[in-house]
Protein backbone atom coordinates (compact mmCIF):
# COMPACT_ATOMS: atom_id res chain seq x y z
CA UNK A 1 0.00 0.00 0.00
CA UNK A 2 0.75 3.20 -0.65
CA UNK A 3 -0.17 6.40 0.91
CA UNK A 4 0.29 8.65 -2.27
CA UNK A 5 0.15 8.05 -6.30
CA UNK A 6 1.37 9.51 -8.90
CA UNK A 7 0.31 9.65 -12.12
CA UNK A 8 3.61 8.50 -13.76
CA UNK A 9 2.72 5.16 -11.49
CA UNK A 10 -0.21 4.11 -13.81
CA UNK A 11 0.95 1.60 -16.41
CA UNK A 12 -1.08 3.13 -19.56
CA UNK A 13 -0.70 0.77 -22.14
CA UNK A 14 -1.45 -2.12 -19.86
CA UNK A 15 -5.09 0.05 -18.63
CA UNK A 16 -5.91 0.84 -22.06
CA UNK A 17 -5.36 -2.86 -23.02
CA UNK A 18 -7.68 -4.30 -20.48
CA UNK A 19 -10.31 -1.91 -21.10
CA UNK A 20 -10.56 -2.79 -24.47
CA UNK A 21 -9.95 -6.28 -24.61
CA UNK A 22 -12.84 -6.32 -21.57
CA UNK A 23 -15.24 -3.69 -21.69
CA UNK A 24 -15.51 -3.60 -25.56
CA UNK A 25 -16.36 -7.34 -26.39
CA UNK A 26 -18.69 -7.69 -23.69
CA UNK A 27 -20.73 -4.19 -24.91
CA UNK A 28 -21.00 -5.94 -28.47
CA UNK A 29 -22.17 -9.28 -26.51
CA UNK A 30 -24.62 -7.40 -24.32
CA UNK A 31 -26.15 -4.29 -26.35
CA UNK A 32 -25.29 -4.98 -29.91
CA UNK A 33 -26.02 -8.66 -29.12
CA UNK A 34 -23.44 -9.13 -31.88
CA UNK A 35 -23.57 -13.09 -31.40
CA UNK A 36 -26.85 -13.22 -30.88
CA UNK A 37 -30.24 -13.38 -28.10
CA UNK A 38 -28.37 -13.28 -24.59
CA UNK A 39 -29.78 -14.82 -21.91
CA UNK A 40 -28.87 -14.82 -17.92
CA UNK A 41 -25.58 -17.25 -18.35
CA UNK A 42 -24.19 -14.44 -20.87
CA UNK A 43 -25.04 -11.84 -18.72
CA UNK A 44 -23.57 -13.81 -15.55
CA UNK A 45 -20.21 -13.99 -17.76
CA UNK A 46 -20.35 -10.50 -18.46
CA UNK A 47 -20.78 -9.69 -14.58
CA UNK A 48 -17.91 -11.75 -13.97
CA UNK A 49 -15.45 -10.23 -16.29
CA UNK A 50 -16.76 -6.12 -15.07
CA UNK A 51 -17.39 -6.64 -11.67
CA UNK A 52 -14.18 -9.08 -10.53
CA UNK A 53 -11.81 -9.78 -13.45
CA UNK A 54 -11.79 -6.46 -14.73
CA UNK A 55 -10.91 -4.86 -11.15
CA UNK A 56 -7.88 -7.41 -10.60
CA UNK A 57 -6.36 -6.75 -13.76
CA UNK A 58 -6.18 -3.17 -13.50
CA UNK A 59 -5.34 -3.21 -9.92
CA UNK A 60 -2.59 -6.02 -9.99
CA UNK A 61 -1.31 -4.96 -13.34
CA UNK A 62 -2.59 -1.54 -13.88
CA UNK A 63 0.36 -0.02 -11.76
CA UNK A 64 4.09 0.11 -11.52
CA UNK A 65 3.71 -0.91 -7.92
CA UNK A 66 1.23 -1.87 -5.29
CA UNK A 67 -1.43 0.63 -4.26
CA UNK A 68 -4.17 0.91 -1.68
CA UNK A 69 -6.84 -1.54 -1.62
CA UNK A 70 -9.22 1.18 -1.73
CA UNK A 71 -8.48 1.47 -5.16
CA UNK A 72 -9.74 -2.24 -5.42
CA UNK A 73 -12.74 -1.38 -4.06
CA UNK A 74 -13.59 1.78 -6.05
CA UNK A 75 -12.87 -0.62 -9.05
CA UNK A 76 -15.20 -2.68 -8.07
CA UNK A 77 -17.74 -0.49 -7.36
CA UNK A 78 -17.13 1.23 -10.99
CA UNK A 79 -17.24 -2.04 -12.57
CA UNK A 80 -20.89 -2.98 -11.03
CA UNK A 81 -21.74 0.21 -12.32
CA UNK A 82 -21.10 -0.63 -15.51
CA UNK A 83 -22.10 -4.04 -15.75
CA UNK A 84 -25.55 -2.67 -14.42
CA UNK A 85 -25.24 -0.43 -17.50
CA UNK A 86 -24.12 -3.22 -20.04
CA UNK A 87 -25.96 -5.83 -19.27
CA UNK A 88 -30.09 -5.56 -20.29
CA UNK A 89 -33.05 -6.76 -18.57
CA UNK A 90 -32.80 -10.18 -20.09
CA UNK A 91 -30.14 -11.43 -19.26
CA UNK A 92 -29.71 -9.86 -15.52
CA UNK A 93 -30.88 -12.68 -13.57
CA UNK A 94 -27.72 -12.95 -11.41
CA UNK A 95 -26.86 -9.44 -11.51
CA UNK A 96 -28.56 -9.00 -8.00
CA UNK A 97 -26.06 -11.22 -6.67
CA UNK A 98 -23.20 -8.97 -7.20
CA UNK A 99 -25.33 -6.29 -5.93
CA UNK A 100 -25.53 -7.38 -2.90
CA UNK A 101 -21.95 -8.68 -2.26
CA UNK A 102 -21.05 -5.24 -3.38
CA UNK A 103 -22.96 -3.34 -0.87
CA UNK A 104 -21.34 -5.87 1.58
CA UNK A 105 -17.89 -4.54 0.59
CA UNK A 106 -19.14 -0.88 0.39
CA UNK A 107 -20.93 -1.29 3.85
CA UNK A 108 -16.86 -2.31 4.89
CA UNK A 109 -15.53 0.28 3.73
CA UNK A 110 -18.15 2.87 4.98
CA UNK A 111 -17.24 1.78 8.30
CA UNK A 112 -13.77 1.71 7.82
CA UNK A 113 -14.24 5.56 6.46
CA UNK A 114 -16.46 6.20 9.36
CA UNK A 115 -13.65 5.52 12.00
CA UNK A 116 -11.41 7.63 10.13
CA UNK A 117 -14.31 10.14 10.29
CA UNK A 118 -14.15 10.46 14.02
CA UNK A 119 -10.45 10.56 14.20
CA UNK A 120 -10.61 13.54 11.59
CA UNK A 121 -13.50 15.24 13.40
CA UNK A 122 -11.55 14.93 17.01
CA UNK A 123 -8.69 16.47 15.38
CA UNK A 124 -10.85 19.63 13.46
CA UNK A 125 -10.12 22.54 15.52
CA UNK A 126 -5.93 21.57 15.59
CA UNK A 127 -6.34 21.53 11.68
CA UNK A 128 -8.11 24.86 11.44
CA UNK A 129 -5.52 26.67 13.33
CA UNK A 130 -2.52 24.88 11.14
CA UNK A 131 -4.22 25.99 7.96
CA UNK A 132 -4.85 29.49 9.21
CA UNK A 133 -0.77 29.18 9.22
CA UNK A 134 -0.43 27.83 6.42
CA UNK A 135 -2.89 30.19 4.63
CA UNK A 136 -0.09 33.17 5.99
CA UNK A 137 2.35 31.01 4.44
CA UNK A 138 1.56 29.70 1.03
CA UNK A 139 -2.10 31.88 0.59
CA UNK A 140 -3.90 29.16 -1.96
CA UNK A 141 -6.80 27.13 -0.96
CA UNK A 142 -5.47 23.59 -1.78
CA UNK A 143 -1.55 24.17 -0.72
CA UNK A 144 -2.51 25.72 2.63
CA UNK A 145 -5.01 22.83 2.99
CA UNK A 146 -2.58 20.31 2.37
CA UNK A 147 0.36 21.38 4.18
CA UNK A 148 -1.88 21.60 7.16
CA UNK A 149 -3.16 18.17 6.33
CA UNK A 150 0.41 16.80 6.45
CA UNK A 151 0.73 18.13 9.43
CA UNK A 152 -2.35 18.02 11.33
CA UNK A 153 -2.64 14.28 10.81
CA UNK A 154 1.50 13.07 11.01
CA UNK A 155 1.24 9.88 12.92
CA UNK A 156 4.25 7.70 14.40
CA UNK A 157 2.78 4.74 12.82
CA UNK A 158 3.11 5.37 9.07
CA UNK A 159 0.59 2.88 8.20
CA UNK A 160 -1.62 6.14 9.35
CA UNK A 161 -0.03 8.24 7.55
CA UNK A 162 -0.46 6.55 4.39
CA UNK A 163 -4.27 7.96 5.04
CA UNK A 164 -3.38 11.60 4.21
CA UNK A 165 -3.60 10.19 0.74
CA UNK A 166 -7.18 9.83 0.74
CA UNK A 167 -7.88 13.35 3.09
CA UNK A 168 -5.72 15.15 -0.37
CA UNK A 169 -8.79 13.56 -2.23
CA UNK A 170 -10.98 14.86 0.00
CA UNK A 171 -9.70 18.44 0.05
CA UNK A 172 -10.16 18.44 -3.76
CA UNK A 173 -13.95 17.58 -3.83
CA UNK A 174 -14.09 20.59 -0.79
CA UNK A 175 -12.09 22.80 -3.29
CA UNK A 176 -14.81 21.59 -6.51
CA UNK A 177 -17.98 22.27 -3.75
CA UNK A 178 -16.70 25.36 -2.65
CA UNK A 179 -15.55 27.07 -6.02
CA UNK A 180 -18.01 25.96 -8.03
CA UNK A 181 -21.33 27.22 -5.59
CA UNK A 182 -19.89 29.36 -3.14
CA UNK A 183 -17.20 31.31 -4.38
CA UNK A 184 -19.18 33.50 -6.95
CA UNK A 185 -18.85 36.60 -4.59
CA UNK A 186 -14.91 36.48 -3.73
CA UNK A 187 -12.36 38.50 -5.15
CA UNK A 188 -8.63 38.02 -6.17
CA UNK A 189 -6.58 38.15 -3.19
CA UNK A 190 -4.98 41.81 -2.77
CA UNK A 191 -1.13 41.48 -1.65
CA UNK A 192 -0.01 44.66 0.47
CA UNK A 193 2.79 46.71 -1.36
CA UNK A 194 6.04 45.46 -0.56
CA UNK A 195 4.78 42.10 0.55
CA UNK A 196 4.46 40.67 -2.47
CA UNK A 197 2.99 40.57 -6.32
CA UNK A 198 0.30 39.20 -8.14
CA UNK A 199 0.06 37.64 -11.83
CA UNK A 200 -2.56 36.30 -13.43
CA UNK A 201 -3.00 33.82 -16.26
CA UNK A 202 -6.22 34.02 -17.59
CA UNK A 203 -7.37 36.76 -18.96
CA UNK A 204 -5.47 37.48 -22.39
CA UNK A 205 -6.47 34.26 -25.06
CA UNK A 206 -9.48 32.77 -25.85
CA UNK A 207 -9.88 30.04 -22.73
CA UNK A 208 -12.51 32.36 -21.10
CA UNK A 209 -14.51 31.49 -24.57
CA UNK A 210 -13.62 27.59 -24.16
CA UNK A 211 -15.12 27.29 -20.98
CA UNK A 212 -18.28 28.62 -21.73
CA UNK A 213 -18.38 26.50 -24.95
CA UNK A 214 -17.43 23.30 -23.09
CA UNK A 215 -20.17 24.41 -20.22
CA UNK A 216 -22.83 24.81 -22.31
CA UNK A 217 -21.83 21.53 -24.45
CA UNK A 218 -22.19 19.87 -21.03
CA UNK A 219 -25.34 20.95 -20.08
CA UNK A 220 -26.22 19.91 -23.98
CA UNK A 221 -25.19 16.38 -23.40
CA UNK A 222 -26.47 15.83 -19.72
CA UNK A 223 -29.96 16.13 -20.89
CA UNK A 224 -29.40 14.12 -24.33
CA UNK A 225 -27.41 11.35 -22.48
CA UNK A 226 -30.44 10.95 -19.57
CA UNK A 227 -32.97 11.36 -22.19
CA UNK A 228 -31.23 8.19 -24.35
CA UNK A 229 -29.94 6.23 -21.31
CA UNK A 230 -33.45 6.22 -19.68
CA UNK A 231 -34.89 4.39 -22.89
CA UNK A 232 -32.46 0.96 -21.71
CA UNK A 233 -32.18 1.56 -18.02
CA UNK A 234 -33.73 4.51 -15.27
CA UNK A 235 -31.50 3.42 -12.58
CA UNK A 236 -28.38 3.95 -15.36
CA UNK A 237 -29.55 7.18 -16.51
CA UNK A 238 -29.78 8.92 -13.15
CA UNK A 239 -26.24 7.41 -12.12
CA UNK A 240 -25.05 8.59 -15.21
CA UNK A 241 -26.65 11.95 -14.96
CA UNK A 242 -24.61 12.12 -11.44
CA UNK A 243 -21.59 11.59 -13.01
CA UNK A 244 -21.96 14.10 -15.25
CA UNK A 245 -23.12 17.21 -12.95
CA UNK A 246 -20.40 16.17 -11.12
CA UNK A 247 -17.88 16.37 -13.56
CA UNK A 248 -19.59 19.78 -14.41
CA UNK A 249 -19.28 21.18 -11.19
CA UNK A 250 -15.43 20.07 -11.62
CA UNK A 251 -14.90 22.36 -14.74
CA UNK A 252 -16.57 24.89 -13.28
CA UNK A 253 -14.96 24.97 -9.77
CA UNK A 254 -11.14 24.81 -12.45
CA UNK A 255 -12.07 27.53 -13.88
CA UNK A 256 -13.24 29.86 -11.01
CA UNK A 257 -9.79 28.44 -8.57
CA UNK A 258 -8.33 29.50 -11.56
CA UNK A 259 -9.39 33.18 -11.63
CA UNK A 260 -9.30 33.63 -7.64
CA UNK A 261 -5.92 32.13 -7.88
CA UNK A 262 -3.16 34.10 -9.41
CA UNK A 263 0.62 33.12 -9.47
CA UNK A 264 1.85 34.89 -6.02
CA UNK A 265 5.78 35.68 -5.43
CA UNK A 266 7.20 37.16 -2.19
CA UNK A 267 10.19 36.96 -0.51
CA UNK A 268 10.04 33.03 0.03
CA UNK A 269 9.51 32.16 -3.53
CA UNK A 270 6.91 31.08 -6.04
CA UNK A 271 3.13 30.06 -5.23
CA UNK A 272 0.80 29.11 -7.88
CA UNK A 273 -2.10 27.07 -8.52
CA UNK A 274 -3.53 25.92 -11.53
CA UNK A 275 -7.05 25.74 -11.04
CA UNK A 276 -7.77 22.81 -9.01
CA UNK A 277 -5.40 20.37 -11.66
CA UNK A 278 -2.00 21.32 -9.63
CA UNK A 279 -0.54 23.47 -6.67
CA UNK A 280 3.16 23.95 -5.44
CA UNK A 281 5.19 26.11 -3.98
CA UNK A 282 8.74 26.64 -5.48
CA UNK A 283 11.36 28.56 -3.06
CA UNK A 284 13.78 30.64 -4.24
CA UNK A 285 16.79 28.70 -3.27
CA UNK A 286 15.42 25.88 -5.74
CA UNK A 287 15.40 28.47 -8.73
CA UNK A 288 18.21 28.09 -11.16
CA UNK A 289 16.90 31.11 -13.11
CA UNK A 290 13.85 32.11 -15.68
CA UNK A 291 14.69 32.06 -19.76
CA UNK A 292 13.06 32.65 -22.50
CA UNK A 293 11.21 29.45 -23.70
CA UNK A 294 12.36 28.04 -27.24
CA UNK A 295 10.06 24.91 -27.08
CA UNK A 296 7.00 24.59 -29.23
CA UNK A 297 3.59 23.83 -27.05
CA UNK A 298 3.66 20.21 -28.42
CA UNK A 299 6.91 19.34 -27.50
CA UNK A 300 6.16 21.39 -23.64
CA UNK A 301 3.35 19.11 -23.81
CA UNK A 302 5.36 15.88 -23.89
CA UNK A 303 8.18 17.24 -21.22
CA UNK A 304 7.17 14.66 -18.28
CA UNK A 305 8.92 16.35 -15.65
CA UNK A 306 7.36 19.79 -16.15
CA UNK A 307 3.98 21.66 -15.12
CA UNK A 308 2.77 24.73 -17.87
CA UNK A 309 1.03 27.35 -15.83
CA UNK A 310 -0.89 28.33 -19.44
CA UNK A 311 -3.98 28.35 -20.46
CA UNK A 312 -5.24 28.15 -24.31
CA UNK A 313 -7.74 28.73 -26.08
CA UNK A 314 -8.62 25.84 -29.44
CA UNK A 315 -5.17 26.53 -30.72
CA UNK A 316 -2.28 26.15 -28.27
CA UNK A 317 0.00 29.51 -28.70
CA UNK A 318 3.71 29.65 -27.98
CA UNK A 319 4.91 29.65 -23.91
CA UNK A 320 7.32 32.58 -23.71
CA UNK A 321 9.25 31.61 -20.68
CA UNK A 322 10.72 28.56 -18.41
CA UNK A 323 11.94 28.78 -15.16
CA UNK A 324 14.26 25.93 -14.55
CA UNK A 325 15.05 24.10 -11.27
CA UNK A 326 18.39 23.47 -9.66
CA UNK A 327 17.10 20.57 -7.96
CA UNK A 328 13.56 17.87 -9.16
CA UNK A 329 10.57 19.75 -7.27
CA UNK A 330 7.23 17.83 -5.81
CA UNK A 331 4.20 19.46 -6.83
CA UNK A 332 0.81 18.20 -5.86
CA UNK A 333 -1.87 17.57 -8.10
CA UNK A 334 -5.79 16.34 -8.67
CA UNK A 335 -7.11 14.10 -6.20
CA UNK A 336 -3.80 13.73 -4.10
CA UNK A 337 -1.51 12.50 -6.72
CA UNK A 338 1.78 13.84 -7.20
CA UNK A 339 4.33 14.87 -9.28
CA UNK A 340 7.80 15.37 -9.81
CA UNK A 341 9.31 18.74 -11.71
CA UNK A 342 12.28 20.53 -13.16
CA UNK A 343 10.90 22.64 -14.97
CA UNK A 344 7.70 25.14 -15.20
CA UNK A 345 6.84 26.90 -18.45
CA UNK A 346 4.81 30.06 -17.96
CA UNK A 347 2.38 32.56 -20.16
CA UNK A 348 1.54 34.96 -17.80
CA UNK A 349 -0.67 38.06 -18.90
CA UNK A 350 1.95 40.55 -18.16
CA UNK A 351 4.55 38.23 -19.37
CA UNK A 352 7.46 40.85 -19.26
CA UNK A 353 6.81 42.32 -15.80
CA UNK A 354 6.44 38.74 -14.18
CA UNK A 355 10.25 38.46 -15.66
CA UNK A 356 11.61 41.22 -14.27
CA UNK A 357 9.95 40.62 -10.26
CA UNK A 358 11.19 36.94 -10.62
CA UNK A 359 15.22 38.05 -11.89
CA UNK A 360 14.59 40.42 -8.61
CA UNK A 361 13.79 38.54 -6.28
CA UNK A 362 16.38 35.95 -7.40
CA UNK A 363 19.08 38.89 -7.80
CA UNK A 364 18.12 40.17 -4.12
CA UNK A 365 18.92 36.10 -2.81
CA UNK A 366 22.06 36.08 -4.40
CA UNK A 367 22.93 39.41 -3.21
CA UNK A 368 22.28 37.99 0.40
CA UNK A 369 24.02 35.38 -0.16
C-alpha cells in the first residue's frame, strides 16, 4: 500500500489494453447482441469479467507498484456500475447477486471511512488553526489545505499516515464544492505593497470562450445522455446523470480556482495554482533562473517532468518563458496524486513584468548570499 500516487505510477498501455480487450467485447455481446439473443448465463459472464476480473487486472497490473486496496474497491464499485449499465433486462438474472456482495464490501468500507471520520472530526479545531498558518504562508486554498493536512494528521505509525492520501482527495472535492457554488462573490486576493505581487494567467487568449463552450456543451449532453440512457435503463440514466453534474461542477470549480488564484511571489519564492489540476510552492533557493522558452507547445506538452502554468484557447499559442530548477521539485496535483518537476513553463498576462519581479527577487537572494 501506498499512501500517495502519482500519475507517472499508472501503467497506460497495460489500462488501455484491459479496457478494451474487456469492456468492448462484452458491450458488443450485451447491447449490440453481436452473437446473438443473450440470456442470464451471458449476462452472468459479463458480470464476472466487469465486476471481478476487470478490477484485478487493472489493480494487480494496472500499476508500476502496489497501491491501496481502496483502489480495489472503487474498481469494483465502478465495474458494477457498468455491468448494471451493459448488461439488459434479459439477461440480468444474477446481476442481483453482485449487488448485494457489493454493498457488503461498500458497507466495509463505509465503516472503515467512518472511524477515520471520528479521528478527523476529534482532530478539526488543531487543523483549522494549522491551515490558518499555512494560509499566511503559502495563501492558496489547496496548498494551505494540504500542508496543514500533512501536518495536522503526522502519525508515528506510518501505516496512518499513508491515510493523508485519501484526506488530499478529499480536500479536492471541498475545493470543486466550494468554487463551483460558493465562491461566486470572492475577489482576487490583494497582496499589500512590498509584501508581495500578483500575476494572473487568464485573462489574455481565448480560454474564457472555451469554458463557456465546453459548459454549455455539457449541459447539452447531460440532458441528451439521460434522455437516451433512460430508454435501456432509469436506474443507469440517473447514475449517469450524477456523473456528469459532477464532472460539471469540476470544470466549473477549475475555472473559477483559476481566476481567484493568481501566481503569487514574495520573498520566500513562487506560489501558484492551476485551477484545481495542480498546486506547489517553489522557493527561491530551488530556482536556477527564468529564460526565454524556445520549445513549441507540443513538444512542452510531452516534457514529463514539467507543469505549464498556461492556459489556451482551441489553438495552443507559444509559452514565452521557463523557469528551470536546480534541484527535481514535488508538486501536488488532482485528487492527491503527485508529481515530480524541473521545470515550469509560464504565459503569464503581463509576461514581461512577471520576468523582471522573478530576476529580482532571485538577484536580491544572491545578493544575500
Amino acid at each position: 500500500m501506498v499512501g500517495s500516487l502519482s500519475l507517472n505510477e499508472i501503467a497506460w498501455k497495460r489500462t488501455i489494453i484491459f479496457l478494451f480487450l474487456i469492456i468492448i467485447p462484452n458491450f458488443l455481446v450485451m447491447q449490440v447482441q453481436l452473437v446473438g439473443p443473450v440470456n442470464d448465463m451471458v449476462g452472468l459472464g459479463t458480470a464476472l469479467d466487469l465486476v471481478i476480473i476487470l478490477p484485478l487486472a487493472l489493480y494487480f497490473f494496472g500499476f508500476k507498484k502496489r497501491v491501496s486496496w481502496l483502489v480495489l474497491c472503487a474498481f469494483v464499485f465502478w465495474g458494477l456500475l457498468l455491468a448494471n449499465w451493459i448488461i439488459p433486462d434479459e439477461a440480468d438474472a444474477y446481476l442481483s447477486y453482485f449487488n448485494r456482495s457489493v454493498i457488503v464490501i461498500e458497507a466495509g468500507v463505509i465503516v472503515l471511512e467512518l472511524v477515520l471520520f471520528v479521528a478527523i472530526v476529534k482532530r478539526i479545531p488543531l487543523l483549522l488553526k494549522n491551515y490558518k498558518n499555512e494560509k499566511n504562508m503559502h495563501y492558496h486554498f489547496l496548498l494551505s489545505f494540504s500542508a496543514a493536512i500533512q501536518s495536522t494528521f503526522s502519525f508515528k505509525n506510518e501505516r496512518l499516515n499513508k491515510f493523508q492520501f485519501t484526506l488530499r482527495i478529499l480536500a479536492t472535492d471541498i475545493a470543486a464544492i466550494y468554487y463551483s457554488l460558493f465562491s461566486w462573490r470572492k475577489s482576487v486576493p490583494v497582496i499589500e505593497k512590498g509584501k508581495g505581487n500578483t500575476f494572473t494567467f487568464h485573462k489574455n487568449g481565448s480560454y474564457q470562450g472555451v469554458f463557456f463552450m465546453i459548459v454549455h456543451a455539457m449541459i447539452i449532453e447531460i440532458v441528451a445522455v439521460h434522455v437516451i440512457v433512460s430508454n435501456f435503463s432509469y436506474n443507469a440514466a440517473w447514475i449517469l446523470t450524477g456523473l456528469d453534474i459532477y464532472t460539471l461542477l469540476f470544470i466549473i470549480s477549475d475555472y473559477q480556482a483559476i481566476r481567484l488564484s493568481p501566481v503569487i511571489l514574495d520573498s520566500k519564492g513562487i506560489h501558484f495554482q492551476k485551477g484545481i489540476r495542480q498546486y506547489g510552492f517553489v522557493p527561491w533557493e530551488q530556482v536556477n533562473g527564468v529564460n526565454e522558452n524556445t520549445k513549441t507547445p507540443k513538444e512542452v506538452d510531452q516534457d514529463r517532468q514539467a507543469i505549464a502554468l498556461a492556459l489556451h484557447g482551441l489553438e495552443k499559442e507559444p509559452i514565452p518563458y521557463v523557469i528551470k530548477l536546480k534541484e527535481p521539485l514535488e508538486i501536488q496535483q488532482i485528487f492527491g496524486f503527485k508529481k515530480i518537476i524541473e521545470s515550469i513553463y509560464l504565459k503569464m498576462d503581463e509576461p514581461h513584468k512577471f520576468n523582471e519581479t522573478v530576476h529580482s527577487y532571485l538577484k536580491d537572494i544572491n545578493f544575500n548570499d
